[in-house]
C-alpha atoms as a PDB file:
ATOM      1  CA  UNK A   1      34.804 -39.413   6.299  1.00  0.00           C
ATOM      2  CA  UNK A   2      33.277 -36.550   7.886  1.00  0.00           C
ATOM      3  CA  UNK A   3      32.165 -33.332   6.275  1.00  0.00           C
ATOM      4  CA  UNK A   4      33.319 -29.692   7.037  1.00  0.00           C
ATOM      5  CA  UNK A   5      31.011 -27.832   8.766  1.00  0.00           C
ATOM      6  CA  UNK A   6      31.683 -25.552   5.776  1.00  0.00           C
ATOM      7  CA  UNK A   7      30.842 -27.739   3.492  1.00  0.00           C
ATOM      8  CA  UNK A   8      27.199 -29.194   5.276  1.00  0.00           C
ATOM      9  CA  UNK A   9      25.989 -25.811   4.961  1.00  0.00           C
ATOM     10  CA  UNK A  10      27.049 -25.753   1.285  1.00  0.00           C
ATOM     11  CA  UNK A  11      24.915 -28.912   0.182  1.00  0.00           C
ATOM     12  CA  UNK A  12      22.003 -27.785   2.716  1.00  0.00           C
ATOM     13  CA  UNK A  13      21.961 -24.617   1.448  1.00  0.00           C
ATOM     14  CA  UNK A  14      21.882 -26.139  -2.109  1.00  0.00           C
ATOM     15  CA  UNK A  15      18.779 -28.083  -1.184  1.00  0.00           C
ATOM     16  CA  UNK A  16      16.990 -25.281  -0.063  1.00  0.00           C
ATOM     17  CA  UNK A  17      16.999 -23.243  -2.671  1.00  0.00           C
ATOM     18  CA  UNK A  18      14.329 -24.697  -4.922  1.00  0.00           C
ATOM     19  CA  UNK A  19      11.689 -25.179  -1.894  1.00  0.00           C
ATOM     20  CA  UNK A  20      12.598 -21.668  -1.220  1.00  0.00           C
ATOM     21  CA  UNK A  21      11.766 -20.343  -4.450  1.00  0.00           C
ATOM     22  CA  UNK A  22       8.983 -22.198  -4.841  1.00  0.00           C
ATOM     23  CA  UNK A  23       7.506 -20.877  -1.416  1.00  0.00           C
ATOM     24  CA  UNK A  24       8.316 -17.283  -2.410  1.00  0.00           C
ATOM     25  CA  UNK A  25       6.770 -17.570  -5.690  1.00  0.00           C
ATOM     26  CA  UNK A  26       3.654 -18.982  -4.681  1.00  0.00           C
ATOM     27  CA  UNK A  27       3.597 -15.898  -2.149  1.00  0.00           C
ATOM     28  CA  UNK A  28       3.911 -13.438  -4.462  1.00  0.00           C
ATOM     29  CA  UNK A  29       1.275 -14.983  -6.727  1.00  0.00           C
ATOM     30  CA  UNK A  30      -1.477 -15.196  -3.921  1.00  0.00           C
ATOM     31  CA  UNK A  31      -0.568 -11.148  -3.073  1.00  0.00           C
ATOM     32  CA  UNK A  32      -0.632 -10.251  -7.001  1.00  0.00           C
ATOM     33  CA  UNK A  33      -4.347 -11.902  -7.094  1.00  0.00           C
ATOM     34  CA  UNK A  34      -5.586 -10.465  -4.125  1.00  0.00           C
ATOM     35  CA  UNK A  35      -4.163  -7.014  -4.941  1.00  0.00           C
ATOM     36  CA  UNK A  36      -6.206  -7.094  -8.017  1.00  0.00           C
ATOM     37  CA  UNK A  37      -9.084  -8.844  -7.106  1.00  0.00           C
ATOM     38  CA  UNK A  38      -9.394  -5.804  -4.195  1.00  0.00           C
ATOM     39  CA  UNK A  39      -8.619  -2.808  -6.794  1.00  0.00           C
ATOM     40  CA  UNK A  40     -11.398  -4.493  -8.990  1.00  0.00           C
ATOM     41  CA  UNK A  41     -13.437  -4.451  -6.161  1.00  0.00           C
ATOM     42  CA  UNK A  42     -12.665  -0.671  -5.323  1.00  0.00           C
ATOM     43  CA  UNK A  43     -13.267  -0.194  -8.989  1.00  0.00           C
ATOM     44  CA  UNK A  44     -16.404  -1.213  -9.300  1.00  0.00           C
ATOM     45  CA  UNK A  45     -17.889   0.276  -5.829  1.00  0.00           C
ATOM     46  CA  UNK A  46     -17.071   3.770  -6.654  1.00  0.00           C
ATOM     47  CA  UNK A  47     -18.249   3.857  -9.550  1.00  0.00           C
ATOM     48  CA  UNK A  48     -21.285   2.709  -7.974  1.00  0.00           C
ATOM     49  CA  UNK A  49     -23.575   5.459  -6.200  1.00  0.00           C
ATOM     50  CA  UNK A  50     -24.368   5.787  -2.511  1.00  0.00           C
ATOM     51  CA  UNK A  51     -27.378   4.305  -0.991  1.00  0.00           C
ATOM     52  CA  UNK A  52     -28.975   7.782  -0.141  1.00  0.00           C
ATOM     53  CA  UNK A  53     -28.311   8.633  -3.860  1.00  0.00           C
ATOM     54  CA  UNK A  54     -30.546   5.762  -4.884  1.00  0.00           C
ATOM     55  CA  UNK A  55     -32.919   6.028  -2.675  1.00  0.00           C
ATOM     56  CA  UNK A  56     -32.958  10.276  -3.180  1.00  0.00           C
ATOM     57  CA  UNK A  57     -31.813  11.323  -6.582  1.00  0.00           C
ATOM     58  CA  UNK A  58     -31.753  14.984  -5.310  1.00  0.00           C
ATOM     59  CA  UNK A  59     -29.670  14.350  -2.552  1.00  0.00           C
ATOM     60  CA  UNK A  60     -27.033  13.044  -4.960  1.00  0.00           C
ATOM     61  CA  UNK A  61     -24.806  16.013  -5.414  1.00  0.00           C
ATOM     62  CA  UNK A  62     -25.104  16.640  -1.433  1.00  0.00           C
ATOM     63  CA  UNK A  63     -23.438  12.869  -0.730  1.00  0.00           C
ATOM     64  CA  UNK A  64     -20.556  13.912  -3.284  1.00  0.00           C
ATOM     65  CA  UNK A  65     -19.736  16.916  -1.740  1.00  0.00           C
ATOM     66  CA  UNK A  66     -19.788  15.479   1.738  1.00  0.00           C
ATOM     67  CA  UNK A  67     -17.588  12.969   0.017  1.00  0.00           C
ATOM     68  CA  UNK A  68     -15.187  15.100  -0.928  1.00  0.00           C
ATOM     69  CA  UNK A  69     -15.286  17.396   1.961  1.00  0.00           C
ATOM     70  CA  UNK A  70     -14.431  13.984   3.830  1.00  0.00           C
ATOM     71  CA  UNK A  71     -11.821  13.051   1.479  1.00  0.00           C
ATOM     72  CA  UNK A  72     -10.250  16.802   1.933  1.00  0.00           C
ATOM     73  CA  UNK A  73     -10.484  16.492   5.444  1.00  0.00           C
ATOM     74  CA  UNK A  74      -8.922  12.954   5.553  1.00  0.00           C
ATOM     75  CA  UNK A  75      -5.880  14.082   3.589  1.00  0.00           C
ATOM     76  CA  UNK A  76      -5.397  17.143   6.181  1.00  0.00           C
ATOM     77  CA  UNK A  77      -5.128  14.780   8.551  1.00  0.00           C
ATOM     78  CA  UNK A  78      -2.640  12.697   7.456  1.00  0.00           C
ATOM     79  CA  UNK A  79      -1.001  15.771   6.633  1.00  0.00           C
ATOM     80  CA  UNK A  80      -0.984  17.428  10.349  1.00  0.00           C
ATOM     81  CA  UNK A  81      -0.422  13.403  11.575  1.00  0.00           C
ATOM     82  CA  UNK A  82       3.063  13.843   9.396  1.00  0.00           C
ATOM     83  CA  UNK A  83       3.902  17.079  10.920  1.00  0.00           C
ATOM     84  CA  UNK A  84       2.916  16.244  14.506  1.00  0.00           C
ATOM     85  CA  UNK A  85       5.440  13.328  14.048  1.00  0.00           C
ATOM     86  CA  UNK A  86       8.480  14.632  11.914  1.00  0.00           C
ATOM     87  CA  UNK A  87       8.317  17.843  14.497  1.00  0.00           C
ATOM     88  CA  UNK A  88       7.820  20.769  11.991  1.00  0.00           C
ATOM     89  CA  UNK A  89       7.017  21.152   8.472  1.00  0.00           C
ATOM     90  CA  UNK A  90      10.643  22.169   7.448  1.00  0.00           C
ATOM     91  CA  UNK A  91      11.751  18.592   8.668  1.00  0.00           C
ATOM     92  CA  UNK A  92       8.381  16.878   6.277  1.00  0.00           C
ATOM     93  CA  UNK A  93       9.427  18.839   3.530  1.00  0.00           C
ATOM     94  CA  UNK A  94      13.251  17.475   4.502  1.00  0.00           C
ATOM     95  CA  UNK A  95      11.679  13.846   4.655  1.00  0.00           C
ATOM     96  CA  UNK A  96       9.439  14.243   2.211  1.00  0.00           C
ATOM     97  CA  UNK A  97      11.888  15.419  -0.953  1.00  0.00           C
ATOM     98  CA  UNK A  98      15.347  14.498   0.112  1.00  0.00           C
ATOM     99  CA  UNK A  99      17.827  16.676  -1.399  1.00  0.00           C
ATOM    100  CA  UNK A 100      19.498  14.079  -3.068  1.00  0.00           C
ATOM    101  CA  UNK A 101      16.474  12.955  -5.024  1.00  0.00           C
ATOM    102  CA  UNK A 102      16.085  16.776  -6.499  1.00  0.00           C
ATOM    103  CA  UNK A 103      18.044  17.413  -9.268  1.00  0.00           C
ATOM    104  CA  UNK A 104      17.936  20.619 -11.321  1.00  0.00           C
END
């Protein structure tokens, strides 16, 4: 007796199911380690100081501000990247903070 082709994609979707969740679960273990093994990593370098810090401890507070100047600078551009793509600043905003999400 034959089976349905209903029913062959019942009992092979049955079998799949464990190998499936297996495979998922092993994925999202490997990305939870290496998403904390990196943050650790990013931890622990800025904390550390730069190179010319080390080597210069008066030109210490001169790397941090060029650090943050860079960091400022790197945040405007993302900032004029979103604008130059959504079209204006009305339609970030729009994008940005739907006006469902804001409730009063």
């Amino acid at each position: 007796m034959a089976l349905s082709s209903n029913s062959y994609f019942q009992v092979t979707d049955r079998d799949l199911h464990l190998p499936a969740t297996i495979i998922a679960g092993s994925f999202i273990l490997v990305a939870l380690v290496l998403s904390f093994f990196l943050i650790f990593q990013q931890l622990r370098s800025y904390t550390n100081p730069a190179i010319i810090s080390l080597l210069n401890p008066k030109l210490s507070l001169a790397c941090d501000i060029l650090r943050n100047c860079y960091e400022a600078f790197a945040f405007y551009s993302f900032g004029r990247y979103l604008v130059a793509c959504l079209g204006k600043l009305s339609s970030l905003f729009s994008f940005l903070f739907p006006a469902s999400a804001i409730t009063i």
